[in-house]
C-alpha atoms as a PDB file:
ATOM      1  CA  UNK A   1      -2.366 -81.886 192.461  1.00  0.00           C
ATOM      2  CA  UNK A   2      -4.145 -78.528 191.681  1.00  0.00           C
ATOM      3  CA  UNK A   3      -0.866 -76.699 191.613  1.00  0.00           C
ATOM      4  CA  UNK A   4       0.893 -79.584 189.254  1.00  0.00           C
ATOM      5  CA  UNK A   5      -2.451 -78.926 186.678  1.00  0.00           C
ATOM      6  CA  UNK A   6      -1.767 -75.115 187.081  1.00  0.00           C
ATOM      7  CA  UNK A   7       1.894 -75.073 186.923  1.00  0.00           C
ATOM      8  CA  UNK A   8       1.653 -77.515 183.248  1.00  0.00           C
ATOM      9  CA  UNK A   9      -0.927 -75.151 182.011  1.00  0.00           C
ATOM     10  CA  UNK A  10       1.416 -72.210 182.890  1.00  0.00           C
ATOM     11  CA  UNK A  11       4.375 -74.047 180.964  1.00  0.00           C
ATOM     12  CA  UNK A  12       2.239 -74.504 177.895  1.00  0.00           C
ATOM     13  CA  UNK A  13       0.983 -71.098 178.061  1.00  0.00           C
ATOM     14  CA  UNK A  14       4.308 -69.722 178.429  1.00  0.00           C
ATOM     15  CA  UNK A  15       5.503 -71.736 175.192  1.00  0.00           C
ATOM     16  CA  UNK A  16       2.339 -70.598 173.173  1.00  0.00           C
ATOM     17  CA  UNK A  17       3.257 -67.133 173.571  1.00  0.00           C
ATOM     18  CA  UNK A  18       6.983 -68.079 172.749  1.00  0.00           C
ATOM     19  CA  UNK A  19       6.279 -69.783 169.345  1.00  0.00           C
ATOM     20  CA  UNK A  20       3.643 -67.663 168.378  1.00  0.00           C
ATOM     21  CA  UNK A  21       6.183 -64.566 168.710  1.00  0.00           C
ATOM     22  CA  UNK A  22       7.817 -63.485 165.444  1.00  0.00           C
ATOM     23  CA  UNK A  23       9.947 -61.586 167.298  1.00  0.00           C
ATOM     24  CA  UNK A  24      13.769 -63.591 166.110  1.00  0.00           C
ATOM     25  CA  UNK A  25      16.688 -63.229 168.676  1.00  0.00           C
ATOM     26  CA  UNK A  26      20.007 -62.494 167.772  1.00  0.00           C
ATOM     27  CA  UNK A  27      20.581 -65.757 168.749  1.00  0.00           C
ATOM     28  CA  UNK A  28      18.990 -67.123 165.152  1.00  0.00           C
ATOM     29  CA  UNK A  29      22.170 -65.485 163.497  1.00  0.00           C
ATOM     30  CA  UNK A  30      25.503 -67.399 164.305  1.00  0.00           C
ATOM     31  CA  UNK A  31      28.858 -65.581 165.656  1.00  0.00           C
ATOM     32  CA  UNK A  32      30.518 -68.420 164.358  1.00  0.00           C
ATOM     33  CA  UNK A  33      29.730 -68.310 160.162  1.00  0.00           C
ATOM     34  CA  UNK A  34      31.851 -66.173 158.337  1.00  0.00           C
ATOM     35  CA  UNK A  35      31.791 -62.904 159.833  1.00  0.00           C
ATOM     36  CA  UNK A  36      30.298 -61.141 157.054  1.00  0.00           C
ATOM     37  CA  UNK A  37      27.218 -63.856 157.251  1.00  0.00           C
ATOM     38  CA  UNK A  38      26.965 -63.525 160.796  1.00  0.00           C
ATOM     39  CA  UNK A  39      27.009 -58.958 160.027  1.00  0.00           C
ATOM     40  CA  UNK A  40      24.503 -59.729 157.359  1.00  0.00           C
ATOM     41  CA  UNK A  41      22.041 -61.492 159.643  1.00  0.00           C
ATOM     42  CA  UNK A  42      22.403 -59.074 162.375  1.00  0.00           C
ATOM     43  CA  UNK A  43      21.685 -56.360 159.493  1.00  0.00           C
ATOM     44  CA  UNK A  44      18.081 -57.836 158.094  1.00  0.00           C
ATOM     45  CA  UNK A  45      17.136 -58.560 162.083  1.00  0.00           C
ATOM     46  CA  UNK A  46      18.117 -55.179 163.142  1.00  0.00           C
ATOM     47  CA  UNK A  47      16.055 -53.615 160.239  1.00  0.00           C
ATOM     48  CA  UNK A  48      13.123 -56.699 160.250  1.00  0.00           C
ATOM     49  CA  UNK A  49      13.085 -55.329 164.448  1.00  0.00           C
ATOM     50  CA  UNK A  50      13.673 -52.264 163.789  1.00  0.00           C
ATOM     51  CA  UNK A  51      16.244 -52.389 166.551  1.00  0.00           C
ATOM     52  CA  UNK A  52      19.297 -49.984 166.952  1.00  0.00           C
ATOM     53  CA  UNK A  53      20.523 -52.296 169.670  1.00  0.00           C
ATOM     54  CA  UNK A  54      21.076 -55.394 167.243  1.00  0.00           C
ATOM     55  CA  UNK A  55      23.328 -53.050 165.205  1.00  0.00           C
ATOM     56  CA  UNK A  56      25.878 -52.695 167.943  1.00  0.00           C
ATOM     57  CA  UNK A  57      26.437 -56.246 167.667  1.00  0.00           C
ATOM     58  CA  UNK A  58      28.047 -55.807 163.921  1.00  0.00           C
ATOM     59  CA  UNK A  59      31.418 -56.631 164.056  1.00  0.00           C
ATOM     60  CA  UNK A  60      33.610 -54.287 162.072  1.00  0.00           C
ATOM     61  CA  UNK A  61      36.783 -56.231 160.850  1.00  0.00           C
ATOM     62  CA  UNK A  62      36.294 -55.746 157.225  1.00  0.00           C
ATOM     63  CA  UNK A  63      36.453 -52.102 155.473  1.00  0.00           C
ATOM     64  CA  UNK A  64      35.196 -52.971 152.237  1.00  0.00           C
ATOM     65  CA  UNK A  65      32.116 -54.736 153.481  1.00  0.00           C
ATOM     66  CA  UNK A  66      29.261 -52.617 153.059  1.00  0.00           C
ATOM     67  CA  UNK A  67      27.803 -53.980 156.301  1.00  0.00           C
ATOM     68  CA  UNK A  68      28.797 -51.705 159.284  1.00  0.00           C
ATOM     69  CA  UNK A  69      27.078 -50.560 162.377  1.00  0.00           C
ATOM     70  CA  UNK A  70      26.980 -46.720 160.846  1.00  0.00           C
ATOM     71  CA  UNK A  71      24.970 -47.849 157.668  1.00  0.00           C
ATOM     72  CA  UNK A  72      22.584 -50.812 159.913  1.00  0.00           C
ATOM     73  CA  UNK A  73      21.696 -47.522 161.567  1.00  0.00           C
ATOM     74  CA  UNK A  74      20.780 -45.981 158.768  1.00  0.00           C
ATOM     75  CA  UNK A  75      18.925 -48.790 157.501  1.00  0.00           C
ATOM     76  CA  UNK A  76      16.762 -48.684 160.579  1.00  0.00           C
ATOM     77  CA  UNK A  77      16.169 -45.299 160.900  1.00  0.00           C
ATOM     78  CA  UNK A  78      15.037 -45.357 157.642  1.00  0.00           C
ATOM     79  CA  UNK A  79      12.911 -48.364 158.099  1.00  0.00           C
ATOM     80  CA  UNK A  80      11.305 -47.234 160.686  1.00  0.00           C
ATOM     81  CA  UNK A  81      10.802 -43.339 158.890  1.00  0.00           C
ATOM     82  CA  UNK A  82      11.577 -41.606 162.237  1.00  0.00           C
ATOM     83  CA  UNK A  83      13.371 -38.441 162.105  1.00  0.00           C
ATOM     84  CA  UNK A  84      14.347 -38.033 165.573  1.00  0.00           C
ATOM     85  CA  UNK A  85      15.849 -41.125 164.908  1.00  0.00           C
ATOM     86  CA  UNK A  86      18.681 -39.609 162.222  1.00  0.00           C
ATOM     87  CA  UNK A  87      20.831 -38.569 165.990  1.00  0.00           C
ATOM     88  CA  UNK A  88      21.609 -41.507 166.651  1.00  0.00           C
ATOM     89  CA  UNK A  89      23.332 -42.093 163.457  1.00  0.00           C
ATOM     90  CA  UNK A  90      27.106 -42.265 164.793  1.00  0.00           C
ATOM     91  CA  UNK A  91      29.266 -40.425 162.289  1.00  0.00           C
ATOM     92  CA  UNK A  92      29.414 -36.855 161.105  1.00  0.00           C
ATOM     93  CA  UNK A  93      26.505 -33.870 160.210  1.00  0.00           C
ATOM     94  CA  UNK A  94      26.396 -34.928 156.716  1.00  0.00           C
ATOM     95  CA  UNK A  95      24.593 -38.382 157.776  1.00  0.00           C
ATOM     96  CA  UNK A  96      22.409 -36.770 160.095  1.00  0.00           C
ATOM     97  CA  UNK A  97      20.878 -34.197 156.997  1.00  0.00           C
ATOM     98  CA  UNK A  98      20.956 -37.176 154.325  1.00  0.00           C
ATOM     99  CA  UNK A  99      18.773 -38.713 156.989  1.00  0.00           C
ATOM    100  CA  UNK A 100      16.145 -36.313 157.448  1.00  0.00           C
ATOM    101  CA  UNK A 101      16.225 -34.782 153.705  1.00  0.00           C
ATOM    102  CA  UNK A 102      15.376 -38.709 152.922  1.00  0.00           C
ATOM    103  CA  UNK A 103      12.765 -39.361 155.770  1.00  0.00           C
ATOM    104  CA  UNK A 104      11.163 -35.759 154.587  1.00  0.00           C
ATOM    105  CA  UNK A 105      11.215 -37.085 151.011  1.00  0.00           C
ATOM    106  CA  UNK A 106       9.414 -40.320 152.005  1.00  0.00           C
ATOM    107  CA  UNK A 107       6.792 -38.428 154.371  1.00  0.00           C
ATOM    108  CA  UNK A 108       6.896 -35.812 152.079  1.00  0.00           C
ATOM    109  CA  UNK A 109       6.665 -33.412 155.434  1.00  0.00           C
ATOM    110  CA  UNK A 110       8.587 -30.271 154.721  1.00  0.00           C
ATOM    111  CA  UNK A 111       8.726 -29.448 158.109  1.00  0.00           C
ATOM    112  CA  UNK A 112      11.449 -32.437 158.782  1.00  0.00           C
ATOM    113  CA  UNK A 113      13.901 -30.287 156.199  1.00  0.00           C
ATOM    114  CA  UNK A 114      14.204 -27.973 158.542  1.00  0.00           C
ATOM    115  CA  UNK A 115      15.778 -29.465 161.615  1.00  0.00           C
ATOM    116  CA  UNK A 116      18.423 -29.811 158.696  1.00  0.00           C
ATOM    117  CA  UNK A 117      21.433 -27.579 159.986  1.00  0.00           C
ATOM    118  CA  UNK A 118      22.083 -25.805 156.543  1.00  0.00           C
ATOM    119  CA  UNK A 119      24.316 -22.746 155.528  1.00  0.00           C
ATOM    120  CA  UNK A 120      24.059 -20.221 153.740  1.00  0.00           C
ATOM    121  CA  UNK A 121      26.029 -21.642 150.481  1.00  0.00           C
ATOM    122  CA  UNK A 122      24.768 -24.716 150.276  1.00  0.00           C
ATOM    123  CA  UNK A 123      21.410 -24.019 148.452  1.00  0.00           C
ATOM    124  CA  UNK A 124      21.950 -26.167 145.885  1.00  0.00           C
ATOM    125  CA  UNK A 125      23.176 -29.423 147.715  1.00  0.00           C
ATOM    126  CA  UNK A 126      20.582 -32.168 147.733  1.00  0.00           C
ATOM    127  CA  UNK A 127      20.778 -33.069 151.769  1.00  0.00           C
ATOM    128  CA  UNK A 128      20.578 -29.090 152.699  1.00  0.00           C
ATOM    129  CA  UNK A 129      17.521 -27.643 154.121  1.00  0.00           C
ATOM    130  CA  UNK A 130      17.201 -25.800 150.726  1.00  0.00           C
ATOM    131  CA  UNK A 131      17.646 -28.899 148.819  1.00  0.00           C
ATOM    132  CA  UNK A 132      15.128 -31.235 150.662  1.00  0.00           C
ATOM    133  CA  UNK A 133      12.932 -28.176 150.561  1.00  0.00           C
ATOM    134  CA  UNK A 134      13.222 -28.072 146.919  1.00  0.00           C
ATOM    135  CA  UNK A 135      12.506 -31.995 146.396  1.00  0.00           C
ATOM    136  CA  UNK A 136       9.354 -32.104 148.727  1.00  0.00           C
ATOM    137  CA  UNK A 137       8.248 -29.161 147.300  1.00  0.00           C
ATOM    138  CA  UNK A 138       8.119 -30.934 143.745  1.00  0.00           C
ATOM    139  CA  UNK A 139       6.887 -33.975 145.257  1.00  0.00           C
ATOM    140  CA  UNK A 140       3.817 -32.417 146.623  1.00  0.00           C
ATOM    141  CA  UNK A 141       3.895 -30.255 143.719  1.00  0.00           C
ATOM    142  CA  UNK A 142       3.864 -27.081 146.380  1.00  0.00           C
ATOM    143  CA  UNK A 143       5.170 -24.118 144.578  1.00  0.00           C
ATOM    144  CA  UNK A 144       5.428 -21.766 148.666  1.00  0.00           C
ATOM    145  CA  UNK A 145       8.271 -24.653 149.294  1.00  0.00           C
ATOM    146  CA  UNK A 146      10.189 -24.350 145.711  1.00  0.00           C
ATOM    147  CA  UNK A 147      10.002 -20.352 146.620  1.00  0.00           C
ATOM    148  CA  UNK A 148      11.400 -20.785 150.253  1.00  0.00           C
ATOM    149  CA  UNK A 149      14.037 -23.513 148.505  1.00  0.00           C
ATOM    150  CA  UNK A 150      14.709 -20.805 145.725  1.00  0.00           C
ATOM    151  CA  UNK A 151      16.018 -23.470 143.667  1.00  0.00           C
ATOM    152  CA  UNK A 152      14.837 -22.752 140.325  1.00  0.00           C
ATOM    153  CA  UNK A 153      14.487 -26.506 138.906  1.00  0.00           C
ATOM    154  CA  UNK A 154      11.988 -27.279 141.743  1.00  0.00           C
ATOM    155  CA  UNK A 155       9.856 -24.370 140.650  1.00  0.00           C
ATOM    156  CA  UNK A 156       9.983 -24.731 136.864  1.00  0.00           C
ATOM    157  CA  UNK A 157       9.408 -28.068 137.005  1.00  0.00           C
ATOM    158  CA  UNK A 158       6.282 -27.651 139.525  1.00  0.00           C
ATOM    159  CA  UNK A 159       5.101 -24.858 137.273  1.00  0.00           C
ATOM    160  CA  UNK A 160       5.513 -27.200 134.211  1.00  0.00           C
ATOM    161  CA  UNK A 161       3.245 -29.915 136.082  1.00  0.00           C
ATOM    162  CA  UNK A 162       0.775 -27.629 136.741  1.00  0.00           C
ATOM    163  CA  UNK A 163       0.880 -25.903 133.436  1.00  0.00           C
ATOM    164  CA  UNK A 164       0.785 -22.339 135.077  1.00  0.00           C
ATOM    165  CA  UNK A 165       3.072 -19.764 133.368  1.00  0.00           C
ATOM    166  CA  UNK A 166       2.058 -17.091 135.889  1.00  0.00           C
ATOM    167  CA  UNK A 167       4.375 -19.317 138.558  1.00  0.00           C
ATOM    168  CA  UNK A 168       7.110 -17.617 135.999  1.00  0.00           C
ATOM    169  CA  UNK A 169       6.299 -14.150 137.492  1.00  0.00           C
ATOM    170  CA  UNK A 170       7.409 -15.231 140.841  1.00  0.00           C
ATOM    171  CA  UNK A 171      10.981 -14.620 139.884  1.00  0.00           C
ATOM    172  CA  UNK A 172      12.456 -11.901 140.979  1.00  0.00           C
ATOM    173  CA  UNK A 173      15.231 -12.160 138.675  1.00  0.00           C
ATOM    174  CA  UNK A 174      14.435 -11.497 135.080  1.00  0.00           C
ATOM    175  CA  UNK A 175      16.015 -13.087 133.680  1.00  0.00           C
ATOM    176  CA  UNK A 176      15.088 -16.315 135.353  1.00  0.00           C
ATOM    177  CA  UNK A 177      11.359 -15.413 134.853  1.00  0.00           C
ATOM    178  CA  UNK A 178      12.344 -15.086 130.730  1.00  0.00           C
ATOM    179  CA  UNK A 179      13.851 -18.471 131.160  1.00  0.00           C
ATOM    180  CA  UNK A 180      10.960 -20.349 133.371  1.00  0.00           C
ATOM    181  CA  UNK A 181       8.220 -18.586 130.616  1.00  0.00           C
ATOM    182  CA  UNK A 182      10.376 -20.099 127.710  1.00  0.00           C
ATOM    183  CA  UNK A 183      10.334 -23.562 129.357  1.00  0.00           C
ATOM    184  CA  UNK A 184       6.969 -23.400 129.505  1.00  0.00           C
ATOM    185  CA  UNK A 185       5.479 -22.127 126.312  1.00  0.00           C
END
Protein backbone atom coordinates (compact mmCIF):
# COMPACT_ATOMS: atom_id res chain seq x y z
CA UNK A 1 0.00 0.00 0.00
CA UNK A 2 2.87 2.41 0.99
CA UNK A 3 4.50 2.00 -2.37
CA UNK A 4 0.93 2.51 -4.36
CA UNK A 5 0.66 6.12 -2.08
CA UNK A 6 4.35 6.82 -3.12
CA UNK A 7 4.27 5.75 -6.62
CA UNK A 8 0.67 8.25 -7.19
CA UNK A 9 2.46 10.99 -5.45
CA UNK A 10 5.48 10.43 -7.79
CA UNK A 11 3.03 10.52 -10.92
CA UNK A 12 1.52 13.78 -9.78
CA UNK A 13 4.77 15.20 -9.00
CA UNK A 14 6.14 14.23 -12.21
CA UNK A 15 3.07 16.01 -14.05
CA UNK A 16 3.44 19.22 -11.84
CA UNK A 17 6.80 19.73 -13.05
CA UNK A 18 5.56 18.90 -16.69
CA UNK A 19 2.75 21.55 -16.83
CA UNK A 20 4.42 24.00 -14.93
CA UNK A 21 7.38 23.91 -17.64
CA UNK A 22 7.18 26.60 -20.32
CA UNK A 23 9.59 24.90 -22.02
CA UNK A 24 7.23 24.00 -25.72
CA UNK A 25 8.45 20.89 -27.73
CA UNK A 26 8.76 20.83 -31.24
CA UNK A 27 6.06 18.67 -31.04
CA UNK A 28 3.51 21.91 -30.45
CA UNK A 29 4.38 22.86 -34.18
CA UNK A 30 2.84 20.39 -36.82
CA UNK A 31 4.97 18.70 -39.81
CA UNK A 32 1.83 18.33 -41.39
CA UNK A 33 0.42 22.32 -41.94
CA UNK A 34 1.72 23.95 -44.79
CA UNK A 35 5.31 23.75 -44.71
CA UNK A 36 5.96 27.29 -44.39
CA UNK A 37 3.56 27.23 -41.06
CA UNK A 38 5.15 24.30 -39.79
CA UNK A 39 9.13 26.50 -40.68
CA UNK A 40 7.48 29.43 -39.03
CA UNK A 41 6.71 27.64 -35.77
CA UNK A 42 9.95 25.93 -35.60
CA UNK A 43 11.44 29.62 -36.17
CA UNK A 44 9.61 31.56 -33.00
CA UNK A 45 10.40 28.12 -30.80
CA UNK A 46 13.92 28.00 -31.85
CA UNK A 47 14.36 31.77 -31.01
CA UNK A 48 11.53 31.70 -27.82
CA UNK A 49 14.33 28.47 -26.69
CA UNK A 50 16.94 29.89 -27.86
CA UNK A 51 17.79 26.56 -29.42
CA UNK A 52 20.13 26.00 -32.50
CA UNK A 53 18.94 22.42 -32.52
CA UNK A 54 15.16 23.33 -33.36
CA UNK A 55 16.57 25.16 -36.42
CA UNK A 56 17.85 22.02 -38.04
CA UNK A 57 14.44 20.88 -38.17
CA UNK A 58 13.46 23.79 -40.89
CA UNK A 59 12.69 22.27 -43.92
CA UNK A 60 14.12 24.08 -46.91
CA UNK A 61 11.81 23.44 -50.01
CA UNK A 62 10.96 26.96 -50.72
CA UNK A 63 13.72 29.68 -51.89
CA UNK A 64 11.75 32.66 -51.58
CA UNK A 65 10.61 31.99 -48.06
CA UNK A 66 12.47 34.03 -45.78
CA UNK A 67 12.40 31.20 -43.23
CA UNK A 68 15.59 29.01 -43.57
CA UNK A 69 17.81 27.24 -41.16
CA UNK A 70 20.83 29.92 -42.05
CA UNK A 71 18.66 33.01 -40.97
CA UNK A 72 16.75 30.83 -37.64
CA UNK A 73 20.43 30.78 -36.74
CA UNK A 74 20.86 34.06 -36.94
CA UNK A 75 17.81 34.85 -35.20
CA UNK A 76 19.06 32.90 -32.23
CA UNK A 77 22.34 33.95 -32.03
CA UNK A 78 21.12 37.18 -31.95
CA UNK A 79 18.52 36.47 -29.40
CA UNK A 80 20.54 35.11 -27.25
CA UNK A 81 23.52 38.17 -27.85
CA UNK A 82 26.34 35.55 -27.79
CA UNK A 83 29.21 36.14 -29.95
CA UNK A 84 30.84 32.90 -29.87
CA UNK A 85 27.69 31.94 -31.07
CA UNK A 86 28.08 33.87 -34.77
CA UNK A 87 30.39 30.19 -35.78
CA UNK A 88 27.88 28.36 -35.92
CA UNK A 89 26.15 30.40 -38.44
CA UNK A 90 26.41 27.91 -41.57
CA UNK A 91 27.18 30.01 -44.61
CA UNK A 92 30.08 32.21 -45.60
CA UNK A 93 32.58 34.97 -43.53
CA UNK A 94 30.33 37.73 -44.35
CA UNK A 95 27.52 36.23 -41.86
CA UNK A 96 29.90 35.46 -39.31
CA UNK A 97 31.20 39.57 -39.16
CA UNK A 98 27.45 40.89 -39.65
CA UNK A 99 27.02 38.75 -36.57
CA UNK A 100 29.46 40.03 -34.28
CA UNK A 101 29.53 43.82 -35.70
CA UNK A 102 25.60 43.47 -34.61
CA UNK A 103 26.07 41.61 -31.19
CA UNK A 104 29.02 44.40 -30.53
CA UNK A 105 26.49 47.08 -31.49
CA UNK A 106 23.86 45.72 -29.05
CA UNK A 107 26.52 45.14 -26.11
CA UNK A 108 28.13 48.01 -27.26
CA UNK A 109 31.59 45.94 -26.34
CA UNK A 110 34.22 46.99 -28.80
CA UNK A 111 36.22 44.24 -28.00
CA UNK A 112 33.63 41.73 -29.96
CA UNK A 113 34.66 43.91 -33.35
CA UNK A 114 37.66 42.53 -33.24
CA UNK A 115 37.36 38.80 -33.58
CA UNK A 116 35.94 40.37 -36.92
CA UNK A 117 38.44 38.98 -39.66
CA UNK A 118 38.83 42.39 -41.57
CA UNK A 119 41.28 43.58 -44.39
CA UNK A 120 42.99 46.09 -45.04
CA UNK A 121 40.45 47.82 -47.70
CA UNK A 122 37.53 47.38 -46.16
CA UNK A 123 37.57 50.35 -43.64
CA UNK A 124 34.63 51.70 -44.64
CA UNK A 125 32.24 48.58 -44.80
CA UNK A 126 29.73 48.51 -41.98
CA UNK A 127 30.35 44.58 -40.81
CA UNK A 128 34.40 45.17 -40.88
CA UNK A 129 36.31 45.43 -37.76
CA UNK A 130 36.80 49.14 -38.74
CA UNK A 131 33.22 49.63 -39.32
CA UNK A 132 31.75 48.06 -36.07
CA UNK A 133 34.60 49.91 -34.44
CA UNK A 134 33.37 53.06 -35.84
CA UNK A 135 29.53 52.43 -34.80
CA UNK A 136 30.33 51.39 -31.10
CA UNK A 137 32.57 54.01 -30.89
CA UNK A 138 29.63 56.59 -31.61
CA UNK A 139 27.36 54.64 -29.58
CA UNK A 140 29.36 54.98 -26.48
CA UNK A 141 30.32 58.24 -27.73
CA UNK A 142 34.24 56.98 -27.32
CA UNK A 143 36.33 59.13 -29.50
CA UNK A 144 40.00 56.24 -28.81
CA UNK A 145 37.49 53.77 -30.91
CA UNK A 146 36.44 56.39 -33.85
CA UNK A 147 40.50 57.00 -33.94
CA UNK A 148 41.39 53.19 -34.09
CA UNK A 149 38.18 52.93 -36.74
CA UNK A 150 39.68 56.06 -38.59
CA UNK A 151 36.43 56.54 -40.09
CA UNK A 152 35.91 60.12 -40.09
CA UNK A 153 31.90 60.22 -39.69
CA UNK A 154 32.25 58.29 -36.36
CA UNK A 155 34.59 60.95 -35.08
CA UNK A 156 32.88 64.11 -36.31
CA UNK A 157 29.83 63.06 -35.27
CA UNK A 158 31.19 62.02 -31.61
CA UNK A 159 32.99 65.34 -31.56
CA UNK A 160 29.69 67.11 -32.57
CA UNK A 161 27.88 65.30 -29.49
CA UNK A 162 30.28 66.31 -27.27
CA UNK A 163 30.69 69.77 -28.61
CA UNK A 164 34.61 69.56 -28.50
CA UNK A 165 36.35 71.17 -31.53
CA UNK A 166 39.77 70.19 -30.16
CA UNK A 167 38.63 66.32 -31.23
CA UNK A 168 39.24 68.23 -34.82
CA UNK A 169 43.03 68.36 -34.07
CA UNK A 170 43.22 64.68 -33.95
CA UNK A 171 43.38 64.53 -37.69
CA UNK A 172 46.29 64.00 -39.11
CA UNK A 173 45.17 65.01 -42.40
CA UNK A 174 44.49 68.67 -42.83
CA UNK A 175 42.48 68.84 -44.53
CA UNK A 176 40.10 66.58 -42.72
CA UNK A 177 40.81 68.57 -39.47
CA UNK A 178 39.61 71.98 -41.70
CA UNK A 179 36.58 69.96 -42.54
CA UNK A 180 35.68 68.34 -38.88
CA UNK A 181 36.37 72.28 -37.38
CA UNK A 182 33.87 73.61 -40.09
CA UNK A 183 31.24 71.00 -39.08
CA UNK A 184 31.50 72.05 -35.89
CA UNK A 185 31.55 75.79 -35.63
Amino acid sequence: MDYKIRLFFFLILLLTLNACSNEITTFECNPIDNGDNYNKCLFELAVEQGNLDICEKIQSYHSYTSINTKNCYEAVVIAKNDPKLCNKIKNDESDVRTCLSTIAKNKKDYEICLEINSYENEKSYTNSKYGCLADVGELKDDIALCVLSENSNCFINVAKDKNKTKYCNLYSDVSQMNLCRTILD
